[in-house]
PDB file of N, CA and C in Angstrom:
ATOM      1  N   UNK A   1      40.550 -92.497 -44.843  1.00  0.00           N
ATOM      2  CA  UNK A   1      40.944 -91.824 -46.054  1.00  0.00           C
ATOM      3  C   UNK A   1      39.702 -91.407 -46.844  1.00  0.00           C
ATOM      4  N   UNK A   2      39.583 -90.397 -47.546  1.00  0.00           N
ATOM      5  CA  UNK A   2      38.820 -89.440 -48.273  1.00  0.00           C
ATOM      6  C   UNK A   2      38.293 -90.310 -49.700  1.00  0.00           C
ATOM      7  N   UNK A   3      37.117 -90.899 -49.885  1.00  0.00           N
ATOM      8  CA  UNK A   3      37.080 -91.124 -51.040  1.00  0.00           C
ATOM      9  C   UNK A   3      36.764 -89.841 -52.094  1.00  0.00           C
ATOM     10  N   UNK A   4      36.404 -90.712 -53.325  1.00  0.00           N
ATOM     11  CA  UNK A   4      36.875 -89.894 -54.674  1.00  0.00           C
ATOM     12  C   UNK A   4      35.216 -88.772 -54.381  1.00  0.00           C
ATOM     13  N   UNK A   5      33.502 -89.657 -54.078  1.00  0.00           N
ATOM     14  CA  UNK A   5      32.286 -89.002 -53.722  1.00  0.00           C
ATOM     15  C   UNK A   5      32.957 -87.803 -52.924  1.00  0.00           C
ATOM     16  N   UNK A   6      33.512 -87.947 -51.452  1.00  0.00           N
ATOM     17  CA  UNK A   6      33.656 -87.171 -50.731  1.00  0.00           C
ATOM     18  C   UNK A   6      33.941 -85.322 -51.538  1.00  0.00           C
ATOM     19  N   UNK A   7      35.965 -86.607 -51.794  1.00  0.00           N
ATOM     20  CA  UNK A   7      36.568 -84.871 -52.692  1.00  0.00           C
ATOM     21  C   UNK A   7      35.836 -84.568 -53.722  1.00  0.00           C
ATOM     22  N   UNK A   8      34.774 -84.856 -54.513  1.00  0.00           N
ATOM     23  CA  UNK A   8      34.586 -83.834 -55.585  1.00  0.00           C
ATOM     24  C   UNK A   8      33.370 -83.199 -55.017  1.00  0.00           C
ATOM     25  N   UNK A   9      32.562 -83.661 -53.814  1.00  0.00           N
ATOM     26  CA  UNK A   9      31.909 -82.706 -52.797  1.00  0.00           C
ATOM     27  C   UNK A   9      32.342 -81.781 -52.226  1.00  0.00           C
ATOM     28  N   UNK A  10      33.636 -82.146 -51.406  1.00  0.00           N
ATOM     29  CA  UNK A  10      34.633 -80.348 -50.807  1.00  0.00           C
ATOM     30  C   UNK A  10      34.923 -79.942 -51.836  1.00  0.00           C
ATOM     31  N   UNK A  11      35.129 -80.514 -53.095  1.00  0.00           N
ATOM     32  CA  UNK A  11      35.838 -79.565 -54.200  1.00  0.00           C
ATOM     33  C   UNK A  11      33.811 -78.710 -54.764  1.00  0.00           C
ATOM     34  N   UNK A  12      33.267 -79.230 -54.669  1.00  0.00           N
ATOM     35  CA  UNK A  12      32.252 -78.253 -55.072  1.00  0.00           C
ATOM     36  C   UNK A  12      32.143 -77.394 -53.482  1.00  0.00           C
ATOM     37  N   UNK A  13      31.720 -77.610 -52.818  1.00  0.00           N
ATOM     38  CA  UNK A  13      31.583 -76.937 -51.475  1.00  0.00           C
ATOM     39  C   UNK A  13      32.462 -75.351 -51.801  1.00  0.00           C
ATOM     40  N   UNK A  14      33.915 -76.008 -51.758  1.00  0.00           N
ATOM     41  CA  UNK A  14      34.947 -75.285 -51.917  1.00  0.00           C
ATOM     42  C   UNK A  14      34.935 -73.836 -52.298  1.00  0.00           C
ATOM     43  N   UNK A  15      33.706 -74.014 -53.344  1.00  0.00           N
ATOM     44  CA  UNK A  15      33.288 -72.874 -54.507  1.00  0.00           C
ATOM     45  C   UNK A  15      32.886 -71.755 -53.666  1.00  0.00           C
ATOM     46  N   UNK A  16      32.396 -72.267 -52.638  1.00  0.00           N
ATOM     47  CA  UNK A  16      31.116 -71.467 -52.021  1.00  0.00           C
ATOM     48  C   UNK A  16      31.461 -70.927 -50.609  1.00  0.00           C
ATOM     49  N   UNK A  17      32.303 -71.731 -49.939  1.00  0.00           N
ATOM     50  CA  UNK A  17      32.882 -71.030 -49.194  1.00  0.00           C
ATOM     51  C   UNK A  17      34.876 -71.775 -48.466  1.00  0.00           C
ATOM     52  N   UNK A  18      35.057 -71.385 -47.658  1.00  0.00           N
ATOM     53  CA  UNK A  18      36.364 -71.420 -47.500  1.00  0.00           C
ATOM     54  C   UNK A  18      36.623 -72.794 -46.413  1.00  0.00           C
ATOM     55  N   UNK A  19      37.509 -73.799 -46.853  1.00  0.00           N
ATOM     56  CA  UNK A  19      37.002 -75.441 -46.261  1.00  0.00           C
ATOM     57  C   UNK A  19      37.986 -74.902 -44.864  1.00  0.00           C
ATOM     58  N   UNK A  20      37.851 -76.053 -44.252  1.00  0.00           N
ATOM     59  CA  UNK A  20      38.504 -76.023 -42.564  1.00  0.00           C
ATOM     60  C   UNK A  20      39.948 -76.541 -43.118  1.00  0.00           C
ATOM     61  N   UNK A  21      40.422 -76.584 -41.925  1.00  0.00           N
ATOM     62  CA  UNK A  21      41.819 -76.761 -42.082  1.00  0.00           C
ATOM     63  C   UNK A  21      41.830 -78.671 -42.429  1.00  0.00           C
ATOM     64  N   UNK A  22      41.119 -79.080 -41.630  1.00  0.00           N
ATOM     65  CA  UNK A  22      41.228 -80.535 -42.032  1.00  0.00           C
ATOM     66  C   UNK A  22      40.656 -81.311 -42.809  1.00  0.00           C
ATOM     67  N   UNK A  23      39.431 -79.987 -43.579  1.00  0.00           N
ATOM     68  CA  UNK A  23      38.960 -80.560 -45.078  1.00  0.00           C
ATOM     69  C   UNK A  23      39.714 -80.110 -45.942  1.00  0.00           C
ATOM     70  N   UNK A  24      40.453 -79.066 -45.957  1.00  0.00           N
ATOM     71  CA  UNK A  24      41.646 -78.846 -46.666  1.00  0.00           C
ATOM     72  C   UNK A  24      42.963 -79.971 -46.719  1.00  0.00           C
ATOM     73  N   UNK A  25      43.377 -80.141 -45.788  1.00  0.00           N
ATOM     74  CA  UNK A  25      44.438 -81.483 -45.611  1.00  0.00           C
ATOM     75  C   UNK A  25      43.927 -82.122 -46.168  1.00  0.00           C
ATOM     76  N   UNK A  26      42.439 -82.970 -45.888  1.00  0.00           N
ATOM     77  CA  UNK A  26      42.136 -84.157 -46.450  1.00  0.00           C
ATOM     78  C   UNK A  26      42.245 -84.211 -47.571  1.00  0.00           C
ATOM     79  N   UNK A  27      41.604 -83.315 -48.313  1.00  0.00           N
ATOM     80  CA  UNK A  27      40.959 -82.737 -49.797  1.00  0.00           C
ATOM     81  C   UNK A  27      42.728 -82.698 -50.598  1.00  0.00           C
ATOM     82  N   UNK A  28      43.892 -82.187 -50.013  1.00  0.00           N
ATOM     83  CA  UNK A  28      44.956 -82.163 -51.122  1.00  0.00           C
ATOM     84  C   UNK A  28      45.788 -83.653 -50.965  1.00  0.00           C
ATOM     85  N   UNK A  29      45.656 -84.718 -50.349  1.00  0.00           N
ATOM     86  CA  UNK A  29      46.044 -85.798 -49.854  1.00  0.00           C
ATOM     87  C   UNK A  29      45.611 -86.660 -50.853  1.00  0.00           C
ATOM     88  N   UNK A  30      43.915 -86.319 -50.931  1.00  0.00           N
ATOM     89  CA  UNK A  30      43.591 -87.004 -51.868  1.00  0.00           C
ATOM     90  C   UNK A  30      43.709 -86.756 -53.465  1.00  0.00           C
ATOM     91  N   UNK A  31      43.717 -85.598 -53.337  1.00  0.00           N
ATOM     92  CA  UNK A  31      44.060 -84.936 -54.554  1.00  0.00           C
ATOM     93  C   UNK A  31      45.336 -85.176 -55.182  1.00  0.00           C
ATOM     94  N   UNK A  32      46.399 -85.333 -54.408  1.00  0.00           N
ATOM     95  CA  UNK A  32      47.967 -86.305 -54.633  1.00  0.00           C
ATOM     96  C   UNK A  32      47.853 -87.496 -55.182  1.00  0.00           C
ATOM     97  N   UNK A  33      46.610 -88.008 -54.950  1.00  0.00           N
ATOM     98  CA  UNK A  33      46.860 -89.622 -55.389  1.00  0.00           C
ATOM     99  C   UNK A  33      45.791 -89.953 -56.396  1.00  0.00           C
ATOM    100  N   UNK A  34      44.739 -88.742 -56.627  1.00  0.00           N
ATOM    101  CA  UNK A  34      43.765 -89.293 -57.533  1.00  0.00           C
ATOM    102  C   UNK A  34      43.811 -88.165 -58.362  1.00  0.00           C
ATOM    103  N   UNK A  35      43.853 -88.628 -60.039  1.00  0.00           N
ATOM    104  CA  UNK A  35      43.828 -88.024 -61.023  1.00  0.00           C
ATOM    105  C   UNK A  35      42.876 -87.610 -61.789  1.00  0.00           C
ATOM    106  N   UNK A  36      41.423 -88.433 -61.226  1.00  0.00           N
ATOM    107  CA  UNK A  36      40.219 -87.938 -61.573  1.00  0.00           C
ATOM    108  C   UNK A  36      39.734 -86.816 -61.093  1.00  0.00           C
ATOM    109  N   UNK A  37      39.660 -86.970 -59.542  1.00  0.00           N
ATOM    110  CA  UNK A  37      39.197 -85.667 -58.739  1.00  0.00           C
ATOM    111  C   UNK A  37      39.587 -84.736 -58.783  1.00  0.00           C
ATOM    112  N   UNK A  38      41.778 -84.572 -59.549  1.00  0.00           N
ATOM    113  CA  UNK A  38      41.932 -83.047 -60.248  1.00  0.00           C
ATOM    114  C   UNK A  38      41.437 -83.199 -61.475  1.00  0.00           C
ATOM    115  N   UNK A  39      41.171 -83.830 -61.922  1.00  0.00           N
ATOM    116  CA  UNK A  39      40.846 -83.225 -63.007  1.00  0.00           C
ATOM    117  C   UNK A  39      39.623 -82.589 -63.126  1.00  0.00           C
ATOM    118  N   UNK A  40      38.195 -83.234 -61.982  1.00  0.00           N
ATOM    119  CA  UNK A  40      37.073 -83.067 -61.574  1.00  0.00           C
ATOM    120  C   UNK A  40      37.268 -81.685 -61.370  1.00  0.00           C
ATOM    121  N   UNK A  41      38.523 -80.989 -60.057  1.00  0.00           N
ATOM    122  CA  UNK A  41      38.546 -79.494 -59.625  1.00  0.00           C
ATOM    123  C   UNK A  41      39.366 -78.564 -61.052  1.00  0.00           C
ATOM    124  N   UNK A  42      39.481 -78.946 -61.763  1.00  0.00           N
ATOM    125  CA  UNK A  42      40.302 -78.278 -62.654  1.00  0.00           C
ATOM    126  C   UNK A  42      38.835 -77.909 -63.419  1.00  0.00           C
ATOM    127  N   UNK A  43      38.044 -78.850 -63.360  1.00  0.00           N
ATOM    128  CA  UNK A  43      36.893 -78.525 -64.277  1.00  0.00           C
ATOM    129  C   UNK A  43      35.725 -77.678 -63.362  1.00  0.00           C
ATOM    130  N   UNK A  44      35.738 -77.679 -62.760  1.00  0.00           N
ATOM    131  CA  UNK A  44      34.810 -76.884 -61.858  1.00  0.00           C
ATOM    132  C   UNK A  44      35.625 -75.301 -61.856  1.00  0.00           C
ATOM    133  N   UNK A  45      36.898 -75.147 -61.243  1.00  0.00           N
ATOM    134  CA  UNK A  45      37.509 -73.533 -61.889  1.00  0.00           C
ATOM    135  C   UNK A  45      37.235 -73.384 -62.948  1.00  0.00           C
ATOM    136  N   UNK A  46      37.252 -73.652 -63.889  1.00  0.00           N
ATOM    137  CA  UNK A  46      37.148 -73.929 -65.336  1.00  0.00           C
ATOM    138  C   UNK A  46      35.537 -73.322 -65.266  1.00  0.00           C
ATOM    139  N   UNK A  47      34.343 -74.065 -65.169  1.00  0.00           N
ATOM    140  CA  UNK A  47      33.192 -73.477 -65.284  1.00  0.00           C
ATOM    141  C   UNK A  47      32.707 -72.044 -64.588  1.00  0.00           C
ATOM    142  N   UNK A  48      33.587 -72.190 -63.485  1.00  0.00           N
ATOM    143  CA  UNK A  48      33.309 -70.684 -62.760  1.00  0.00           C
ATOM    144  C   UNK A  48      34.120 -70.008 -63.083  1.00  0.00           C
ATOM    145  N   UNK A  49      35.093 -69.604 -63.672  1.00  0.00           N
ATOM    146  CA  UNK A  49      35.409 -68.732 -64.253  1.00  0.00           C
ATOM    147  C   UNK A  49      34.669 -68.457 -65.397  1.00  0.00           C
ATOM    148  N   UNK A  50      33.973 -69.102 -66.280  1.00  0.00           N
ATOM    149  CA  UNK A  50      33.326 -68.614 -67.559  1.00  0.00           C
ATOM    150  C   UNK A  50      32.589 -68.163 -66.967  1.00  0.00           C
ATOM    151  N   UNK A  51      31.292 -69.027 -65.721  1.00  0.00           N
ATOM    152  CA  UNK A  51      29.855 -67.988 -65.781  1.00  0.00           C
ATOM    153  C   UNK A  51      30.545 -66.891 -65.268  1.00  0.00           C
ATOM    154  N   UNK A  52      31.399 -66.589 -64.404  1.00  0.00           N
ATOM    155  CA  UNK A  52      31.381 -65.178 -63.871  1.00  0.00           C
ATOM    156  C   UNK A  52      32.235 -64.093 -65.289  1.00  0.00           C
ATOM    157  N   UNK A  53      32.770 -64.632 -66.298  1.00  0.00           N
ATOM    158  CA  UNK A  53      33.000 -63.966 -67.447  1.00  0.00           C
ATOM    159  C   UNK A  53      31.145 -63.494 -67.673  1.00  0.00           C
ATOM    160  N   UNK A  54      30.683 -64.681 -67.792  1.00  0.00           N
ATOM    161  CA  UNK A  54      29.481 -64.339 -68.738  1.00  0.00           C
ATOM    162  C   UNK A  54      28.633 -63.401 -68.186  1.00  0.00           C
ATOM    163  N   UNK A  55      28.614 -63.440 -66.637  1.00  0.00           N
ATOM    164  CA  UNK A  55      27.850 -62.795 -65.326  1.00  0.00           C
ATOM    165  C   UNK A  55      28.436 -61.213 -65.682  1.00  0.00           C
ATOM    166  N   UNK A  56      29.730 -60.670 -65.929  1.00  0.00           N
ATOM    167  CA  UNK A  56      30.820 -60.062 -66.129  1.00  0.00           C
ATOM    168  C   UNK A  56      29.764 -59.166 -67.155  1.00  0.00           C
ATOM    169  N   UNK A  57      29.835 -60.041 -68.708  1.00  0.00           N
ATOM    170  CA  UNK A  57      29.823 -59.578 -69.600  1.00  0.00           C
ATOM    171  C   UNK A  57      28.168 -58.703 -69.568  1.00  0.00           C
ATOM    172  N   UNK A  58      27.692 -59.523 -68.974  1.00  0.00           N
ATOM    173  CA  UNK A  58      26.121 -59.462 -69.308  1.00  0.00           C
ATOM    174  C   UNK A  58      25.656 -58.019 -68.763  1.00  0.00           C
ATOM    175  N   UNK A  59      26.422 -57.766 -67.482  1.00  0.00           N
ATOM    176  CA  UNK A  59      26.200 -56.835 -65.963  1.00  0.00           C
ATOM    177  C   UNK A  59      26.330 -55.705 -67.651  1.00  0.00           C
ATOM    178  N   UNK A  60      27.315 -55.607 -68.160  1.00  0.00           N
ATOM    179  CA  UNK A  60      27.693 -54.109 -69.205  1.00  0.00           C
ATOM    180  C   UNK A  60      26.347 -53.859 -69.994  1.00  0.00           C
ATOM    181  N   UNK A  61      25.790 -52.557 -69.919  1.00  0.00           N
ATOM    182  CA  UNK A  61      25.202 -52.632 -71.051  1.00  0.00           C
ATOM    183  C   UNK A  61      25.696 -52.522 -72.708  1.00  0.00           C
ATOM    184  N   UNK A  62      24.316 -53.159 -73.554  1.00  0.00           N
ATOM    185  CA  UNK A  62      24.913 -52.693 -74.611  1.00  0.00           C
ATOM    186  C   UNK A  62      24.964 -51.711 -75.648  1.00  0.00           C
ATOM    187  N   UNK A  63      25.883 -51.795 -76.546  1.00  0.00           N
ATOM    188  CA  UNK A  63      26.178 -50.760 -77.338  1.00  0.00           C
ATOM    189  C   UNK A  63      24.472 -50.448 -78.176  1.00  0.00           C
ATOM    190  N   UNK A  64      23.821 -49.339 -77.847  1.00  0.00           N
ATOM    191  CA  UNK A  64      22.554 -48.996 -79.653  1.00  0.00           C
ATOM    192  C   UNK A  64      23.135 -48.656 -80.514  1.00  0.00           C
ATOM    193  N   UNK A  65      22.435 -49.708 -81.225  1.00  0.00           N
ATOM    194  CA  UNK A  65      22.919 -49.534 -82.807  1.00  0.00           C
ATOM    195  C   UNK A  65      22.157 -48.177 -83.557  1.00  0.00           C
TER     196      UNK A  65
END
């Protein structure tokens, strides 16, 4: 069984590219039974969605005053 080190490693991995089928199984198994490690992946979407807002925002130029 998957400890908690492991999943919040595939859950960063995750970010970056697309897990196997049986780091996927493992990874939501554990994720069923531990409430830290979602909350760990809830917070990691959470940060990548802002930088790529901020990545987003920045790419525009801006308005001269």
């Amino acid at each position: 069984m998957m400890n908690c080190e492991q999943a919040t490693q595939l859950l960063s991995i995750a970010m970056e590219r697309k897990l196997n089928l049986k780091e996927q199984a493992e990874l939501k198994v554990h994720l069923l039974i531990c409430s830290g490690c979602r909350q760990f992946g809830q917070h990691v979407q959470q940060l990548r969605s802002i930088v790529r807002a901020t990545k987003n925002s920045s790419d525009t130029p801006e308005e001269k005053k």
